[in-house]
Protein backbone atom coordinates (compact mmCIF):
# COMPACT_ATOMS: atom_id res chain seq x y z
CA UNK A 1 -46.54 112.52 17.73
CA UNK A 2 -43.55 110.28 18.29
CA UNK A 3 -43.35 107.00 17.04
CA UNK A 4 -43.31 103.96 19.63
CA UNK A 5 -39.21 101.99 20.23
CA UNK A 6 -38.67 99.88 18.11
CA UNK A 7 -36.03 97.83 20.26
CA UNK A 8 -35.46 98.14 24.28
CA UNK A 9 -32.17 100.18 23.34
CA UNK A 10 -34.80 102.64 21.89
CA UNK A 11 -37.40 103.21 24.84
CA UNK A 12 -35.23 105.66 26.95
CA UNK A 13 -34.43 107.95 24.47
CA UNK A 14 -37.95 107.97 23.32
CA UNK A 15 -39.23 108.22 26.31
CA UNK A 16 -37.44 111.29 26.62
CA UNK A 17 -38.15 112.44 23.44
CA UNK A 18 -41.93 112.97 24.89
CA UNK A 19 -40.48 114.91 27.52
CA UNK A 20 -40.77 112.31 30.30
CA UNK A 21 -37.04 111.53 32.76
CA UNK A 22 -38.86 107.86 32.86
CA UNK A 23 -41.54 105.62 33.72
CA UNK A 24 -43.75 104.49 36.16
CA UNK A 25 -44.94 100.96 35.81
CA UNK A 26 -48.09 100.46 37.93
CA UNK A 27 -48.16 96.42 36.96
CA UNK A 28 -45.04 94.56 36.90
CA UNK A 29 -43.81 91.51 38.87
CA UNK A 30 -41.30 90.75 41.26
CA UNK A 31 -42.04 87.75 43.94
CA UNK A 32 -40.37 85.19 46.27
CA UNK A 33 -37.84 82.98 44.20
CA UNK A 34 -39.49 79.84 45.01
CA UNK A 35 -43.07 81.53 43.99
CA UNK A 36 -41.41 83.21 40.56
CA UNK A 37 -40.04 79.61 39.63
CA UNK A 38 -43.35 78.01 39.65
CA UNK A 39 -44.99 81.13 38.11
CA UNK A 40 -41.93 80.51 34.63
CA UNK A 41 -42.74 76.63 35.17
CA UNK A 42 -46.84 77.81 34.43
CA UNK A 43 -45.57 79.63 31.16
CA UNK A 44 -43.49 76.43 30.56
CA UNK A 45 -46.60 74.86 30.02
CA UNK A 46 -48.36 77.49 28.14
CA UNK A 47 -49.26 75.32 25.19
CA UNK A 48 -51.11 72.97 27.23
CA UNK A 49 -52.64 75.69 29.45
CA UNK A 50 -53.43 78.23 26.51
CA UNK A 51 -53.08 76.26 23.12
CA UNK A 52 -49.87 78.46 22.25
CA UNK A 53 -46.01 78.98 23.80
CA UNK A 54 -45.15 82.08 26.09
CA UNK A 55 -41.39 81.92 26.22
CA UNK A 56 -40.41 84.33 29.52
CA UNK A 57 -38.70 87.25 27.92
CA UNK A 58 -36.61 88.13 30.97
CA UNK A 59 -36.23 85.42 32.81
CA UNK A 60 -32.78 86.53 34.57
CA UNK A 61 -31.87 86.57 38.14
CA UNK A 62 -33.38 89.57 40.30
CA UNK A 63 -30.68 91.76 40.25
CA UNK A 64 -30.58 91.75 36.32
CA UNK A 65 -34.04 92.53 36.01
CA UNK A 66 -33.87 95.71 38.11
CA UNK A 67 -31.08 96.53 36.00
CA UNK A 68 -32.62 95.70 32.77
CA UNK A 69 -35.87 98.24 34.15
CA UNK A 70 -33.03 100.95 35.22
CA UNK A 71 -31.99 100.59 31.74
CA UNK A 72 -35.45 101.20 30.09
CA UNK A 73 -36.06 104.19 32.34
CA UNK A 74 -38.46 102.82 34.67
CA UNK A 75 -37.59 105.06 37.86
CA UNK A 76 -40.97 103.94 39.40
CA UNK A 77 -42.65 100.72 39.97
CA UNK A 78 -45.37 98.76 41.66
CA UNK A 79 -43.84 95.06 42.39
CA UNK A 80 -47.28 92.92 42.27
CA UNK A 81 -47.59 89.94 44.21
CA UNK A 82 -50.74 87.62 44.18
CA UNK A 83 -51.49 84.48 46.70
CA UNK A 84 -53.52 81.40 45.61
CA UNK A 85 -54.64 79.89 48.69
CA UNK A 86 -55.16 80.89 52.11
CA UNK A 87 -52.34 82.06 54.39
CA UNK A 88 -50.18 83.30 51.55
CA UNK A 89 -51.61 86.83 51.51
CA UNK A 90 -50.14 88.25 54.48
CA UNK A 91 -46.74 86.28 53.67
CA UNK A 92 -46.32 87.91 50.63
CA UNK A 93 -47.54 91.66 51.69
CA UNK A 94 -44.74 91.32 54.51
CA UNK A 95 -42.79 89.90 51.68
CA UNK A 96 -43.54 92.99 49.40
CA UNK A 97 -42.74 95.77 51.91
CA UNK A 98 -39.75 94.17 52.73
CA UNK A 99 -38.45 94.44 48.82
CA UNK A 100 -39.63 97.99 48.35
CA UNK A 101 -37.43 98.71 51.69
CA UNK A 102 -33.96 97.70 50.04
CA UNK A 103 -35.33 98.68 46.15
CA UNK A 104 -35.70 102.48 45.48
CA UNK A 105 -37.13 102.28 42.54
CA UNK A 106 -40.28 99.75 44.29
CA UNK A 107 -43.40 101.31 45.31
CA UNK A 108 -44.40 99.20 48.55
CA UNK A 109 -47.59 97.06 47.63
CA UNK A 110 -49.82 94.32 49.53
CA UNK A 111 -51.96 91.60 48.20
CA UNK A 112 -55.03 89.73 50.04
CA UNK A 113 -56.59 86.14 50.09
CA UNK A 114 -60.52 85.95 51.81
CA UNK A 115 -59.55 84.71 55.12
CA UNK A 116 -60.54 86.30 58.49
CA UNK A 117 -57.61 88.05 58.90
CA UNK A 118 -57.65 89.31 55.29
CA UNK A 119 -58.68 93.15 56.57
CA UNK A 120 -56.57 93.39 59.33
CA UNK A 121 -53.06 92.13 57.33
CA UNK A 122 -54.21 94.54 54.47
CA UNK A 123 -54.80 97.93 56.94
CA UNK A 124 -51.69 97.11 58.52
CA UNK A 125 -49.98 96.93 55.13
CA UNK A 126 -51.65 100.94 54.34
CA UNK A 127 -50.47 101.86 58.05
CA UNK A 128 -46.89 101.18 56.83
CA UNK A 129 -46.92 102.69 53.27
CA UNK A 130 -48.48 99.86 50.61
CA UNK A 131 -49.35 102.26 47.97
CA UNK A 132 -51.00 99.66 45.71
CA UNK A 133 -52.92 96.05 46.36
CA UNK A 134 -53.04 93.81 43.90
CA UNK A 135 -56.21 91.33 43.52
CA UNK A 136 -56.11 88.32 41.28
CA UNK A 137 -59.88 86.86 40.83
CA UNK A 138 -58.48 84.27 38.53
CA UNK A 139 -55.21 82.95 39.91
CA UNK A 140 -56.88 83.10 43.46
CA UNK A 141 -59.95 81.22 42.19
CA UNK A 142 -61.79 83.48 44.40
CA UNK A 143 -65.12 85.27 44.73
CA UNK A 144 -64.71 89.60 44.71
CA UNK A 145 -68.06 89.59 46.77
CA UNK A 146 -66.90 87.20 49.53
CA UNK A 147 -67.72 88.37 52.98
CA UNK A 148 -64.62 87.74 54.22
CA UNK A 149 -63.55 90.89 51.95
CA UNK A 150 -65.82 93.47 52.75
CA UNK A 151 -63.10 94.61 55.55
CA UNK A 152 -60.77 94.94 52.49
CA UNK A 153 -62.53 96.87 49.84
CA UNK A 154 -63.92 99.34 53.24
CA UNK A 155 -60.07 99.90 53.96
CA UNK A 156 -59.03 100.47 50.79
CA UNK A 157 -62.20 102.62 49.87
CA UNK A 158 -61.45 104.58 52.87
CA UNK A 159 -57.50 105.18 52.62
CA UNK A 160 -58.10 105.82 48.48
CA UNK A 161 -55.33 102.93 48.10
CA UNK A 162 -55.92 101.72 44.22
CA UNK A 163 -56.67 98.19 43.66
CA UNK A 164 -55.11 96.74 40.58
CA UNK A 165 -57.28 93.77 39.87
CA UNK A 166 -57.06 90.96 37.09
CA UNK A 167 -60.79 90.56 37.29
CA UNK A 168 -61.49 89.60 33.37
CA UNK A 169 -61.80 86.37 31.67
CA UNK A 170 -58.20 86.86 30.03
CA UNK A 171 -56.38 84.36 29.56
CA UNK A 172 -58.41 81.95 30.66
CA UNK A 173 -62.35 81.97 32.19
CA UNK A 174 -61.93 81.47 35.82
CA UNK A 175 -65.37 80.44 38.41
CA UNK A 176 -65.46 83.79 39.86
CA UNK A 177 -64.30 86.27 36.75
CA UNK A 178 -66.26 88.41 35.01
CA UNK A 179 -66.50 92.35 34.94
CA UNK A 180 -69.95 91.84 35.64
CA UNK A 181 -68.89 90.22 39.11
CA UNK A 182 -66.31 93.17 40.33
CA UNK A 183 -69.08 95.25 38.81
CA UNK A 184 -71.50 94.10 42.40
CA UNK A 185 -68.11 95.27 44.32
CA UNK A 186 -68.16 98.44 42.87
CA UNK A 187 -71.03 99.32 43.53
CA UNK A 188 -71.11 98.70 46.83
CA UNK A 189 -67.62 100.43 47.27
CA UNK A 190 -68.03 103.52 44.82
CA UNK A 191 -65.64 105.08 46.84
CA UNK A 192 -62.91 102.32 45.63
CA UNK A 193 -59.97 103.28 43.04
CA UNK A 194 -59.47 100.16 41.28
CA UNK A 195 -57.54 99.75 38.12
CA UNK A 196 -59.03 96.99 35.52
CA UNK A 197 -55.89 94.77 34.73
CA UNK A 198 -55.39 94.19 31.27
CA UNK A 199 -58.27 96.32 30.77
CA UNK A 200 -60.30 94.11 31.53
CA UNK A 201 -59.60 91.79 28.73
CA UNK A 202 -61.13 90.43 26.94
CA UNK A 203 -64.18 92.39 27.95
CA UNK A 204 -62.85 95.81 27.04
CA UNK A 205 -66.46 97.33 26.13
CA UNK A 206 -67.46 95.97 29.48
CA UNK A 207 -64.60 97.65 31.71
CA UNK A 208 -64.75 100.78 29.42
CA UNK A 209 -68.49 101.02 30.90
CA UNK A 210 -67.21 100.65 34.58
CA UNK A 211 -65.00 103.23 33.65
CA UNK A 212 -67.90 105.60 32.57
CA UNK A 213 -69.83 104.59 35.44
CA UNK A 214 -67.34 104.86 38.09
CA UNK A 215 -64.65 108.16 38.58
CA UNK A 216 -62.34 105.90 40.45
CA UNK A 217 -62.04 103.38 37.96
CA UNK A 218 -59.06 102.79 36.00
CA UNK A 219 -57.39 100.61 32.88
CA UNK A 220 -54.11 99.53 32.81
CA UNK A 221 -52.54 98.68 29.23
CA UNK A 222 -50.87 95.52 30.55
CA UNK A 223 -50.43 92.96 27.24
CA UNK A 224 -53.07 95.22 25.93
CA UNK A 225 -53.01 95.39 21.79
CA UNK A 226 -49.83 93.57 20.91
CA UNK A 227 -49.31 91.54 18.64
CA UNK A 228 -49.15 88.57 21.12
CA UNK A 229 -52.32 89.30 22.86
CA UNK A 230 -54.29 90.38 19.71
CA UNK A 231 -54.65 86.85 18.54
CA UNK A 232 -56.75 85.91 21.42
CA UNK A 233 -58.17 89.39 22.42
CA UNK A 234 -58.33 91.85 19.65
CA UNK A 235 -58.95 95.25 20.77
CA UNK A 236 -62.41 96.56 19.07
CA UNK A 237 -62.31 98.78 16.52
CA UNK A 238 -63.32 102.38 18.15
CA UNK A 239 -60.67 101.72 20.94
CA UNK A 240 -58.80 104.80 20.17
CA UNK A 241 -62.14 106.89 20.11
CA UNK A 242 -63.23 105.70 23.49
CA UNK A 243 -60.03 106.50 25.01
CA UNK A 244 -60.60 110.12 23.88
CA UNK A 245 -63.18 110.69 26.42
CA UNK A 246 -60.85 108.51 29.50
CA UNK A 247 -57.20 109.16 28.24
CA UNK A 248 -57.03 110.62 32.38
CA UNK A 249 -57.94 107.22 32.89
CA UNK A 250 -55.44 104.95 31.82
CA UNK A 251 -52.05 103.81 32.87
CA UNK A 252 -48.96 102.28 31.84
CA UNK A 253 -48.66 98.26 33.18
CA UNK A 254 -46.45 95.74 31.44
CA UNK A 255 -46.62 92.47 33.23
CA UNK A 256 -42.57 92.53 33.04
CA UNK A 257 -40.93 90.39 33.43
CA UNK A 258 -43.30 87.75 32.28
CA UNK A 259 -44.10 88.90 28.61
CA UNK A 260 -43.17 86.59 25.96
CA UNK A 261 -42.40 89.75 24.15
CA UNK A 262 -39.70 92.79 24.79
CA UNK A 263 -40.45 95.74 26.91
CA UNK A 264 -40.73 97.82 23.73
CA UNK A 265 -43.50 95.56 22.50
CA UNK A 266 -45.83 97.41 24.76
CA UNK A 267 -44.96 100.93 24.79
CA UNK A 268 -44.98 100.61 20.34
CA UNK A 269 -48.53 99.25 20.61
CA UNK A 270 -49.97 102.79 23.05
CA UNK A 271 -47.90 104.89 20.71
CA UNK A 272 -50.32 103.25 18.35
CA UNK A 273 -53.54 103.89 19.58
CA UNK A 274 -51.57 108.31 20.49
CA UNK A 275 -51.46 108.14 16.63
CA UNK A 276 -55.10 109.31 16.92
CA UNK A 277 -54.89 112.88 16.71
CA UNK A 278 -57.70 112.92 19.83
CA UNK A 279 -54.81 111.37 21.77
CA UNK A 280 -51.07 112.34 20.50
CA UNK A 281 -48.11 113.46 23.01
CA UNK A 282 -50.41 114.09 26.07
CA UNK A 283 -52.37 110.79 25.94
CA UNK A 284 -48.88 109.40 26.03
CA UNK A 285 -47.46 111.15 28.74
CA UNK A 286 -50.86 110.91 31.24
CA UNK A 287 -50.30 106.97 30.35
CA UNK A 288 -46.82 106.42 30.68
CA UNK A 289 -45.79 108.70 33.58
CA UNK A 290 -48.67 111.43 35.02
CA UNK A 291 -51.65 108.45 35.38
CA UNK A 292 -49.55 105.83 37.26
CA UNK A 293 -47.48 108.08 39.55
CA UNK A 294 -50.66 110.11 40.64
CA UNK A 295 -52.16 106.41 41.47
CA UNK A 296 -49.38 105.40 43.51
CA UNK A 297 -49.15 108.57 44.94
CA UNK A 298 -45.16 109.62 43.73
């Protein structure tokens, strides 16, 4: 078993080291200028919002963070986008498709709001290739079990389309998150492949149950078990021991470029938990490559 980069000049050539020509990355972030600044003028805040700083790590200009990925061997992405009030779903999903047109390395993705025509800008995103929705219960401030969504989950259910959600309490506790909530979604949509962001956090035992209780749910490690995030959501203690029994399950997300941490930060903390010897090498490559690219359908 390979030890995790210790610096962003390492992660390529450890990356082949396991084997792998690169990375998919199923949660990462790229969004409208105007939306991105007020997103780094959030983190600006941080102290006042979370009680501690979150310096951007790569706050650079668009063209240098698609570089800066090309550099780390990410040859596969999912650009997440995420509205906050009404009208701004179907702006950004055009928005979305529109960047993964004139970026090769961007999986096309869509994003909803619950508005009437929530279903209808979301199937028409599928009809032209989205390959991943994102839902943010916390940011959107927004019930999972809303009506006005049911046409969502059905289309997504129905076209298998994964769902990467940030349905936990992490960072903050928002009216409408909860695992228990999405939980009620679920199981109305069994059918629906949804990936837990952050796994979950901080309510890992809870989204490692909706994992065992649903085959089409998912984790993805974003800010999971570094150092950063560990302060505020430790990881319990049999993490690695659960994972033996889902490593199929998980996937490689690093909330890039927004991490107040380096790329390298993340990948160091999963070759932690593939120190188990019920994980090693494999775990590692279903995460960082096999996992994600068979969700996004590469």
């Amino acid at each position: 078993m390979t030890l995790g980069p210790a610096t962003d000049a390492d992660v390529l050539p450890w990356v082949r080291s396991l084997g792998l020509d690169g990375l998919v990355d199923l949660h990462l972030h790229f969004l409208p200028e105007p939306v991105m600044d007020k997103v780094w003028a959030y983190f600006d805040q941080a102290e006042e919002h979370y009680g501690m700083p979150w310096p951007v790590h790569y706050r650079t200009s668009e063209g240098e963070r698609l570089e800066t990925l090309r550099s780390l061997g990410v040859r596969r992405f999912a650009p997440l986008v995420y509205p906050h009030k009404p009208g701004m779903g179907e702006w950004l999903t055009t928005w979305a498709l529109e960047f993964a047109a004139r970026v090769p390395e961007a999986v096309p993705t869509a994003t909803f709001y619950p508005e009437p025509s929530a279903a209808s800008y979301v199937e028409a995103a599928v009809r032209a290739g989205a390959r991943c929705v994102k839902a943010h219960v916390q940011v959107g401030g927004y019930d999972p079990r809303d009506e006005l969504l049911d046409g969502v989950w059905a289309v997504l259910a129905d076209a298998g389309v994964p769902v990467v959600i940030h349905c936990g309490h992490g960072p903050l506790k928002g009216r409408y998150t909860g695992l228990d909530v999405f939980g009620e979604v679920l199981t109305r949509y069994p059918e629906l492949t949804a990936v837990l962001a952050h796994a979950g956090m901080p309510e890992f035992d809870d989204a490692l149950a909706l994992v065992e209780r649903f085959p089409r749910v998912y984790l993805d490690t974003t800010m999971v078990g570094v150092p950063f995030s560990e302060r505020m959501s430790p990881l319990p203690r049999d993490w690695t021991a659960r994972l033996a029994d889902v490593g199929d399950r998980v996937a490689l997300g690093t909330d890039f470029p927004n991490i107040p941490y380096s790329y390298a930060t993340q990948l160091r903390a999963i070759a932690g938990w593939a120190a188990d010897d019920r994980l090693g090498d494999p775990f590692l490559r279903a995460v960082l490559h096999d996992t994600p690219a068979k969700l996004l359908g590469l």
